[in-house]
C-alpha atoms as a PDB file:
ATOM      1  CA  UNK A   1     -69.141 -63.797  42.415  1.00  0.00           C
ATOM      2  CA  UNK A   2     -71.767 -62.716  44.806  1.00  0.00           C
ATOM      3  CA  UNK A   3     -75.404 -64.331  44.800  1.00  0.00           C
ATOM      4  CA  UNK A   4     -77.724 -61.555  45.404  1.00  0.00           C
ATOM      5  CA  UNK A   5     -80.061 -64.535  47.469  1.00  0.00           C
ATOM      6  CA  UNK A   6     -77.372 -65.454  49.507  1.00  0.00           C
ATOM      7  CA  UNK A   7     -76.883 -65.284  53.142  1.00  0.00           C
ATOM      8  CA  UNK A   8     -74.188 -66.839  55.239  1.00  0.00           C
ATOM      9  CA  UNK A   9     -73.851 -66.294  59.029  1.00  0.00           C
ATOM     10  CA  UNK A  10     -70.660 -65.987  61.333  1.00  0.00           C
ATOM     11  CA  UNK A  11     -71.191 -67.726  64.676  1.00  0.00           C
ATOM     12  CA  UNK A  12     -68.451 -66.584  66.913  1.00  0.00           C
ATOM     13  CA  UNK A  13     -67.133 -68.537  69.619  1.00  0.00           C
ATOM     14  CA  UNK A  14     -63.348 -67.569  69.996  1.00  0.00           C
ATOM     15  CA  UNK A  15     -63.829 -66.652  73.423  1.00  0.00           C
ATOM     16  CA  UNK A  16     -61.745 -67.585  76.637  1.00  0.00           C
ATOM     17  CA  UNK A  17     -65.149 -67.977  78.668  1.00  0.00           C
ATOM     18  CA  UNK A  18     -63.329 -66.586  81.393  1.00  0.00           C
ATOM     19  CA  UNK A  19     -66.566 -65.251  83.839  1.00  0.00           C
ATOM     20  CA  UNK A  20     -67.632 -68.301  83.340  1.00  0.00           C
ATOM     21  CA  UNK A  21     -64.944 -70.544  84.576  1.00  0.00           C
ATOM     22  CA  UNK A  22     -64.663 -73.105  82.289  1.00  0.00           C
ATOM     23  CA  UNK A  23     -65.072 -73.206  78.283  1.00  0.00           C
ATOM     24  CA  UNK A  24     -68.629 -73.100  77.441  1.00  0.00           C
ATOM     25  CA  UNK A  25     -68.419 -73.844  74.239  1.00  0.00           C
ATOM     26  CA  UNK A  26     -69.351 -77.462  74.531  1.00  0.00           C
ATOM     27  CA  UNK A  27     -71.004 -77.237  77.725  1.00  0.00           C
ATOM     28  CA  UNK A  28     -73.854 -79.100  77.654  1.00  0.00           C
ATOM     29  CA  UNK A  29     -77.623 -76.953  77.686  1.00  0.00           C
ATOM     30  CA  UNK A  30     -80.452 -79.346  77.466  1.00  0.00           C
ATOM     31  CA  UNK A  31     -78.089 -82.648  76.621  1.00  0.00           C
ATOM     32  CA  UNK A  32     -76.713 -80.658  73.774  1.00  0.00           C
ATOM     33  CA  UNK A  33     -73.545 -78.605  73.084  1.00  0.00           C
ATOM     34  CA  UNK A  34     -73.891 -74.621  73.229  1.00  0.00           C
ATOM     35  CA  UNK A  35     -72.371 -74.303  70.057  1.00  0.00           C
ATOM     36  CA  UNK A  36     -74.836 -76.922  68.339  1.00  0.00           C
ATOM     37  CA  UNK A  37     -78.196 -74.503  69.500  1.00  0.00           C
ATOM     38  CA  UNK A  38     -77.418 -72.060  67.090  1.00  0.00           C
ATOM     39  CA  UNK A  39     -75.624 -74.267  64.185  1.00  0.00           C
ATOM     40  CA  UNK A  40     -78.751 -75.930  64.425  1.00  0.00           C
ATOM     41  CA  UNK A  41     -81.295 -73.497  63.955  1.00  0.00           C
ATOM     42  CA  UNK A  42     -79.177 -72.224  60.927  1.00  0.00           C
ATOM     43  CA  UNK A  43     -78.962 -75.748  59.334  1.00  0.00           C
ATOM     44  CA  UNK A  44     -82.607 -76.025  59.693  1.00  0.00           C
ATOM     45  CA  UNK A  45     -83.192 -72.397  58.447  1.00  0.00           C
ATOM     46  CA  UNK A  46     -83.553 -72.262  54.497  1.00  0.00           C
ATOM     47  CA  UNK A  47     -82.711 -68.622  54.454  1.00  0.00           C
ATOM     48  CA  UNK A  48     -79.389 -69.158  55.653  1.00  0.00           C
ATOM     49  CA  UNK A  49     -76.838 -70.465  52.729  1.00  0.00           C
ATOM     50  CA  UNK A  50     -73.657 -70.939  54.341  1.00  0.00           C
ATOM     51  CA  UNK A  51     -72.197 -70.923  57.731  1.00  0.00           C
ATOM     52  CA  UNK A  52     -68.390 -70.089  58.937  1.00  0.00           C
ATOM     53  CA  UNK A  53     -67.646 -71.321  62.548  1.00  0.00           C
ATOM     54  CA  UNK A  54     -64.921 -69.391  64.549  1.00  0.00           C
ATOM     55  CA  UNK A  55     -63.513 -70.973  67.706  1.00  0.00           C
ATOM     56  CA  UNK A  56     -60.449 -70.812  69.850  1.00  0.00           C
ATOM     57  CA  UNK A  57     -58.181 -72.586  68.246  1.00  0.00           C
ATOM     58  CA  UNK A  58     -57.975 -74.846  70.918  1.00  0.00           C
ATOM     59  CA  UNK A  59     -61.189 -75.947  70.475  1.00  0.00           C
ATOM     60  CA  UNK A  60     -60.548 -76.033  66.129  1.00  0.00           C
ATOM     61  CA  UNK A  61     -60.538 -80.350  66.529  1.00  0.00           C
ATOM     62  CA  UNK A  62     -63.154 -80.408  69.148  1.00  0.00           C
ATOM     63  CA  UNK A  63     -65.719 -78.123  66.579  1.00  0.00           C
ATOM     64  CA  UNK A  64     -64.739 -80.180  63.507  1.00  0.00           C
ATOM     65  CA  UNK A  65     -65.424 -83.521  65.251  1.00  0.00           C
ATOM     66  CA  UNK A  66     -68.717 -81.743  66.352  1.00  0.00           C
ATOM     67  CA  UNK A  67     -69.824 -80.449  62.830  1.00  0.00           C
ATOM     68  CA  UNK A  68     -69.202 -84.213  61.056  1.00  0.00           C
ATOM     69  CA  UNK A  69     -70.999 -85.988  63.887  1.00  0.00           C
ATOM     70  CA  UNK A  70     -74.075 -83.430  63.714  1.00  0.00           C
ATOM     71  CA  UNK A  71     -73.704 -83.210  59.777  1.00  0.00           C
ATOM     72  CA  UNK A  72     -73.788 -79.939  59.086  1.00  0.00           C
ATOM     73  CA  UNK A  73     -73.963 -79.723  55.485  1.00  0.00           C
ATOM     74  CA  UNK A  74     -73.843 -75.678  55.633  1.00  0.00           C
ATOM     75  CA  UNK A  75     -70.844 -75.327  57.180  1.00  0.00           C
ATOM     76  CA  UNK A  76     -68.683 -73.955  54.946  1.00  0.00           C
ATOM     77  CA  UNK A  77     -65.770 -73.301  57.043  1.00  0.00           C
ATOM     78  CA  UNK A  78     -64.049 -73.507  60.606  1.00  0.00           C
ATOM     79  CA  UNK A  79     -61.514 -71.157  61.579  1.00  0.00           C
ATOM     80  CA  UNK A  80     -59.351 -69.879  64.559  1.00  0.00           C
ATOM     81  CA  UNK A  81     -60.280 -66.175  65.965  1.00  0.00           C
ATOM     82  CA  UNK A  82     -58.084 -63.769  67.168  1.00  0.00           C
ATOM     83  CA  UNK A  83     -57.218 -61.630  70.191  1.00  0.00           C
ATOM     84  CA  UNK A  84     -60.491 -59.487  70.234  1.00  0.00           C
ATOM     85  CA  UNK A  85     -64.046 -60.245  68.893  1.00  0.00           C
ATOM     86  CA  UNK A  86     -63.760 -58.203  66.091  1.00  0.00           C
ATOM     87  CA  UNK A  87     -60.520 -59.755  64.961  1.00  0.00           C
ATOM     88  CA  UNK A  88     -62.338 -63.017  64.953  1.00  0.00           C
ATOM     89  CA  UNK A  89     -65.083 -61.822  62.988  1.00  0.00           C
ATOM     90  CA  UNK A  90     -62.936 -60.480  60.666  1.00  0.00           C
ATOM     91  CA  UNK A  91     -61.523 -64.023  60.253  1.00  0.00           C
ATOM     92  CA  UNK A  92     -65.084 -65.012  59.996  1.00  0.00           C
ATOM     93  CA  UNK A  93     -65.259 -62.461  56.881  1.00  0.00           C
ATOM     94  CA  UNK A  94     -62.320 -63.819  54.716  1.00  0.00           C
ATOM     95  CA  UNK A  95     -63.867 -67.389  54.644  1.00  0.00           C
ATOM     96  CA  UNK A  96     -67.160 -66.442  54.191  1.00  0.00           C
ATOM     97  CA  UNK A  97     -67.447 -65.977  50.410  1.00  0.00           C
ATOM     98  CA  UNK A  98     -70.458 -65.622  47.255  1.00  0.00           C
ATOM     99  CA  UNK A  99     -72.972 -64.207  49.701  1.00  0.00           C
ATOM    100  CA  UNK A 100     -74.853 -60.842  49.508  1.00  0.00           C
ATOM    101  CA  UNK A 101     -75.914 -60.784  53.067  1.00  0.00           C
ATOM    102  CA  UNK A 102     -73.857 -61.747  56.474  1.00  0.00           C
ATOM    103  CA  UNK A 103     -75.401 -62.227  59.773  1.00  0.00           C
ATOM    104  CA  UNK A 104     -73.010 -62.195  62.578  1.00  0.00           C
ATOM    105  CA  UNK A 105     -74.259 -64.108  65.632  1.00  0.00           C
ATOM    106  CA  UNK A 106     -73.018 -64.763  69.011  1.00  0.00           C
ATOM    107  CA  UNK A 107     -72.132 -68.512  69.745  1.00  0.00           C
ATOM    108  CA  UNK A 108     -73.307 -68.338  73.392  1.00  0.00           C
ATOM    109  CA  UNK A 109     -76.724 -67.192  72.278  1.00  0.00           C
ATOM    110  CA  UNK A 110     -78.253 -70.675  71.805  1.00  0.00           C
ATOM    111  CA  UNK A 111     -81.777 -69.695  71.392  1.00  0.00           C
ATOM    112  CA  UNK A 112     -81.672 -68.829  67.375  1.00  0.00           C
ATOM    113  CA  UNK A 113     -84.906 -68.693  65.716  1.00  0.00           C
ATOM    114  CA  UNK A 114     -85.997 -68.880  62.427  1.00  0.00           C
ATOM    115  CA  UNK A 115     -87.983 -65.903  63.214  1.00  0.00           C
ATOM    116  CA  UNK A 116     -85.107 -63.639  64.334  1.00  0.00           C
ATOM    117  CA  UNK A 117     -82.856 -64.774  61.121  1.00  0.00           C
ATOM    118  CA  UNK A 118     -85.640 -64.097  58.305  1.00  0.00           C
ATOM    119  CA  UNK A 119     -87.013 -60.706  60.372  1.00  0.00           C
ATOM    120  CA  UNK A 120     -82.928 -59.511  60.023  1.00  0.00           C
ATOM    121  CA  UNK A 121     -82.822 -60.063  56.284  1.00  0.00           C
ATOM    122  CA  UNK A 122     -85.928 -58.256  56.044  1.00  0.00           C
ATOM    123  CA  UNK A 123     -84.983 -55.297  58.308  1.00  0.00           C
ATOM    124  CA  UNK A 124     -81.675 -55.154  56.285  1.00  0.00           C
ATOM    125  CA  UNK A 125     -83.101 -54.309  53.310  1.00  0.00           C
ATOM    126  CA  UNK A 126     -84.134 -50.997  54.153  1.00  0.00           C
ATOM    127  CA  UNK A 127     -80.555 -49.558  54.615  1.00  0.00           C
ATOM    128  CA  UNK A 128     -77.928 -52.721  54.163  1.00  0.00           C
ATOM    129  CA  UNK A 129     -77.847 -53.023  58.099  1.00  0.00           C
ATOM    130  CA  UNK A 130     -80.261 -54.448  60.537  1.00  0.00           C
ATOM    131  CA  UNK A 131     -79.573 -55.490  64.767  1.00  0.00           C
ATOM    132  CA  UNK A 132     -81.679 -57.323  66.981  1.00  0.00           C
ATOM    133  CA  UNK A 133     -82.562 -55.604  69.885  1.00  0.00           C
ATOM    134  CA  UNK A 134     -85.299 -55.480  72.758  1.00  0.00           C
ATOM    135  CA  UNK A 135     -86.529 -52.782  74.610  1.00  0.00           C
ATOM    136  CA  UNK A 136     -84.466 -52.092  78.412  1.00  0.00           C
ATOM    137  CA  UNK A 137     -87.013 -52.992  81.395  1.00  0.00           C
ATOM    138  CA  UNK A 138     -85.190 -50.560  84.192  1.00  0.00           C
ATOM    139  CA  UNK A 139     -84.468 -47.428  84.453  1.00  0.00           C
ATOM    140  CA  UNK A 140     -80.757 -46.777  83.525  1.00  0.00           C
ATOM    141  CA  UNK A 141     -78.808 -44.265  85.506  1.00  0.00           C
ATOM    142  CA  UNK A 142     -75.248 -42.412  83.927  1.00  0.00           C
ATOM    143  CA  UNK A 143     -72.842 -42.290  86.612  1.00  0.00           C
ATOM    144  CA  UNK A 144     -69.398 -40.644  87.041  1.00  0.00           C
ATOM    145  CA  UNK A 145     -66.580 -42.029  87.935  1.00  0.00           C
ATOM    146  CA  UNK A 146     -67.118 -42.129  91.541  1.00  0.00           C
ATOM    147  CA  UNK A 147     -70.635 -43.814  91.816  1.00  0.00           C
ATOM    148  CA  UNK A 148     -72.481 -40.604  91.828  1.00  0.00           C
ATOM    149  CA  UNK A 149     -75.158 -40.554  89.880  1.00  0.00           C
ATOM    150  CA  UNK A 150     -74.897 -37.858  86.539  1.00  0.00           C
ATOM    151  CA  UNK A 151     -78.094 -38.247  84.619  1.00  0.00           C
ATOM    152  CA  UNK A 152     -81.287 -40.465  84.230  1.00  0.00           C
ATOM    153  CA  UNK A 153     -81.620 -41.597  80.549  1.00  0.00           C
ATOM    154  CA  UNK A 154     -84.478 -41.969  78.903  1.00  0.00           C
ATOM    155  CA  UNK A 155     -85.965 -45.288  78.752  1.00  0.00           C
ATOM    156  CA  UNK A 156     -88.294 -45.228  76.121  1.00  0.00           C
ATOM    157  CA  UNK A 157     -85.165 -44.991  73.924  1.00  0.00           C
ATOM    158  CA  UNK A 158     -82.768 -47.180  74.937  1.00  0.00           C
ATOM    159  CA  UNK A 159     -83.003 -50.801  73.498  1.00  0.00           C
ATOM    160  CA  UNK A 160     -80.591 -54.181  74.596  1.00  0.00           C
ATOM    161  CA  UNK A 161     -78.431 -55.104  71.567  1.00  0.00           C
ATOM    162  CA  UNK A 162     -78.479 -58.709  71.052  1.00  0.00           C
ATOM    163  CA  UNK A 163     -77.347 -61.026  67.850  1.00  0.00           C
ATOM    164  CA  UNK A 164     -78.061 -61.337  65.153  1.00  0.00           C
ATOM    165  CA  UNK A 165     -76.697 -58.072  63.343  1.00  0.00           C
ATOM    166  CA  UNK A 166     -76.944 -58.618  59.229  1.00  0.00           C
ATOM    167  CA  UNK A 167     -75.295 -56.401  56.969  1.00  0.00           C
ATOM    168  CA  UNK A 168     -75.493 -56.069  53.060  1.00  0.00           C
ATOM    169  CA  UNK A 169     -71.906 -57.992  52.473  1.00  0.00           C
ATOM    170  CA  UNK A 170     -70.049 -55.166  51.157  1.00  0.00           C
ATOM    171  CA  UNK A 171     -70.880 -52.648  53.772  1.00  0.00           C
ATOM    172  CA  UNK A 172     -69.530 -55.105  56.746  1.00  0.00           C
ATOM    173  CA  UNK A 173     -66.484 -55.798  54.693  1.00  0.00           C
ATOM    174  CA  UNK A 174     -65.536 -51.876  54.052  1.00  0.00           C
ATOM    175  CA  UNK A 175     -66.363 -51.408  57.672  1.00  0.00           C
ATOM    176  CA  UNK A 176     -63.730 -54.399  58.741  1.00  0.00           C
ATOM    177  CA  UNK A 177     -61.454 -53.170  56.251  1.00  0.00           C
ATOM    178  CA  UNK A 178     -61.233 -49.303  57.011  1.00  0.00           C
ATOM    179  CA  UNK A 179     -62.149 -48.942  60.821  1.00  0.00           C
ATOM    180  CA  UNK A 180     -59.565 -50.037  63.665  1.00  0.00           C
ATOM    181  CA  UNK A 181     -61.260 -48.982  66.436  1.00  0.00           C
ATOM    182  CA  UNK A 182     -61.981 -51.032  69.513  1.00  0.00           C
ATOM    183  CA  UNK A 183     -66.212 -51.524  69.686  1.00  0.00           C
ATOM    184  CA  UNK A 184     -68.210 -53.782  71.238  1.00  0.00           C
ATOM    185  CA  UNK A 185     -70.723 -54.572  68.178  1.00  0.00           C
ATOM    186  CA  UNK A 186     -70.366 -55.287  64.580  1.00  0.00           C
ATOM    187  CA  UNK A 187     -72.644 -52.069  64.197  1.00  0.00           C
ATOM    188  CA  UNK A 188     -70.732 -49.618  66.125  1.00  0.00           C
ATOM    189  CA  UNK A 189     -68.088 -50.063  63.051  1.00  0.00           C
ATOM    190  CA  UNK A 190     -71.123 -49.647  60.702  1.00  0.00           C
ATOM    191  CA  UNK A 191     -72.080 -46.991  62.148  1.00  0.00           C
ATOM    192  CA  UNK A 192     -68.559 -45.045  61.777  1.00  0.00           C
ATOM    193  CA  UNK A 193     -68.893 -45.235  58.249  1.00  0.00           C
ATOM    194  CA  UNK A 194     -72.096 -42.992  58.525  1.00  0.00           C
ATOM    195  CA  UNK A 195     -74.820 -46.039  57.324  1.00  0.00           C
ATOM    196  CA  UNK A 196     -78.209 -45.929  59.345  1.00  0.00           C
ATOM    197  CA  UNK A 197     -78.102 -48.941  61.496  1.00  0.00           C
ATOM    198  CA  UNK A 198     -82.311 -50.585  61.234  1.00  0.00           C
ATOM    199  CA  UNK A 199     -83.302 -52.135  64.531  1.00  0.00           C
ATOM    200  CA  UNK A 200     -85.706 -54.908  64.766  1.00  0.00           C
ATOM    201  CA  UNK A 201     -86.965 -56.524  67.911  1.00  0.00           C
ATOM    202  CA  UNK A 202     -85.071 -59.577  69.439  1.00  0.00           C
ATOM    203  CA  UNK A 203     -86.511 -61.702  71.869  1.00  0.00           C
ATOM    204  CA  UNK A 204     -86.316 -61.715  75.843  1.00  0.00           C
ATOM    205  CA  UNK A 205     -85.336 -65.182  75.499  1.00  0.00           C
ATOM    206  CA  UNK A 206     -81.928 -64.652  73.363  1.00  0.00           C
ATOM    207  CA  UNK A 207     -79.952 -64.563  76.316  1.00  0.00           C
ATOM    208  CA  UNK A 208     -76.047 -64.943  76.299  1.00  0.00           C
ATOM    209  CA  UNK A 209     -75.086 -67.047  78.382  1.00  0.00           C
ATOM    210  CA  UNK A 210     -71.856 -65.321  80.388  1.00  0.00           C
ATOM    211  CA  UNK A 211     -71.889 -66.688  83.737  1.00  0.00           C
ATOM    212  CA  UNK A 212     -73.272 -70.009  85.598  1.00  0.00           C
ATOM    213  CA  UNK A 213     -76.440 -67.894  86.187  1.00  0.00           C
ATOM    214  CA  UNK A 214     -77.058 -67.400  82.883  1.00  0.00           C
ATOM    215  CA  UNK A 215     -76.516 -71.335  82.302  1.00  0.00           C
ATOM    216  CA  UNK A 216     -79.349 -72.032  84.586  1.00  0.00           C
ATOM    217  CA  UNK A 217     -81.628 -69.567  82.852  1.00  0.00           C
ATOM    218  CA  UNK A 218     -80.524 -70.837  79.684  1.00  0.00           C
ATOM    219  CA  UNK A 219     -81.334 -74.771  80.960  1.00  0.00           C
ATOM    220  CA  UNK A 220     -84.629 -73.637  82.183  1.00  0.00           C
ATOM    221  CA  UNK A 221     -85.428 -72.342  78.678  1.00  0.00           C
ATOM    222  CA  UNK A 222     -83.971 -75.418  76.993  1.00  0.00           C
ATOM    223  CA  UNK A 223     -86.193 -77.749  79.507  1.00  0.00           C
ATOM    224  CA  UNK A 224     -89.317 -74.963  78.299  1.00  0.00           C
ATOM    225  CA  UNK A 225     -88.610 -75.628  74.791  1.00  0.00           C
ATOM    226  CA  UNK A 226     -88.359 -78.989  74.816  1.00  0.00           C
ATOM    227  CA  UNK A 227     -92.147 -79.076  76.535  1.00  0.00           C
ATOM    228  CA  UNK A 228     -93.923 -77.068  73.779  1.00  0.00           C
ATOM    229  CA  UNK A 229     -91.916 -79.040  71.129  1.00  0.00           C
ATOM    230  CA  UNK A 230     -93.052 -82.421  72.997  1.00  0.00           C
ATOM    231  CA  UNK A 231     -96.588 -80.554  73.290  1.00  0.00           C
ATOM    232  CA  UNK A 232     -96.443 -80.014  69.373  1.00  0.00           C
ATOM    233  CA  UNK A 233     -95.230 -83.727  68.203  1.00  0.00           C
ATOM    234  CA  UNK A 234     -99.478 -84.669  70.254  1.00  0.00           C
END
């Protein structure tokens, strides 16, 4: 049966990593695995109920060794992903069970907050689906084919998609169920089932971390957090 004050998140991290070079799903930001960032701030968050891990399932012993060493009480599950990210989250789906709302989240977004979980649920009440997003900072040009420039889009209405995206439970689970297409988002298959996506603002700092550039970044922001938490312990 499903709680009605439930929530239970899917952190995906089936990847191959392959712009990155190696697998970065233990790589190590601020002296702790990638993976652990956002496992962490969902163990700490008492919004979240339960939380299903899916990895490559190369890395299947790797994450379980990681989630009884870190104690993750939450974690309700740990499963193997398939061939595209939407396969894997669909994985993600059949473990996940009893909750009313599922957040989907990116495991190479390690900077999680509290703030971004509860401000989902909230958003997601309006119509069943809510995605963090931020505002785009440059202008964004539609080009053909051959690099020639088609159109100048309007800025003031385009907006970043990041993770989280939550979704009322049975709305993702019709959407797996029914639409086959190839997306890039959870909410791109909402949205084919004609329900109003919400959007409520992300953070700058939610970065996914793709390529040894982003590492850096994301070190830097690890090395920043750590200050203001060191700042906050005075």
């Amino acid at each position: 049966m499903t709680n009605p004050n439930q929530a239970g998140i899917i952190i995906v991290a089936a990847g191959e990593s392959r712009r990155m070079g190696i697998d970065k799903t233990f790589m190590l930001i601020g002296n702790k695995p990638l993976l652990a960032w956002s496992v962490d701030a969902c163990q700490r968050c008492s919004a979240i109920d339960r939380i299903v891990l899916v990895l490559n399932r190369k890395n299947i012993d790797q994450g379980k060794k990681l989630a009884k060493d870190q104690s993750w009480s939450k974690v309700a599950a740990i499963c193997p992903g398939g061939q595209r990210r939407q396969d894997s989250v669909d994985e993600g789906l059949r473990k996940l069970h009893g909750c009313r709302w599922v957040l989907i989240h990116d495991g190479s977004r390690p900077f999680l907050t509290d703030a971004l979980i509860r401000d989902g649920l909230a958003a997601a009440q309006e119509t069943g689906a809510a995605i963090a997003a931020v505002p785009v900072k440059d202008t964004i040009k539609r080009a053909r084919t051959d690099m020639i420039v088609e159109s100048t889009l309007e800025r003031q209405l385009l907006w970043a998609v990041q993770t989280p995206q939550v979704f009322r439970s049975d709305i993702i689970t019709e959407a797996y169920s029914t639409i086959t297409d190839d997306v890039t988002d959870d909410a791109s298959l909402v949205e084919k089932l004609g329900i109003r996506v919400k959007i409520y603002m992300g953070s700058y700092n939610n970065i996914k971390v793709t390529t040894s550039e982003d590492a850096a970044m994301a070190e830097s922001l690890a090395a920043e957090r750590r200050s203001y938490e060191g700042r906050d312990r005075l």
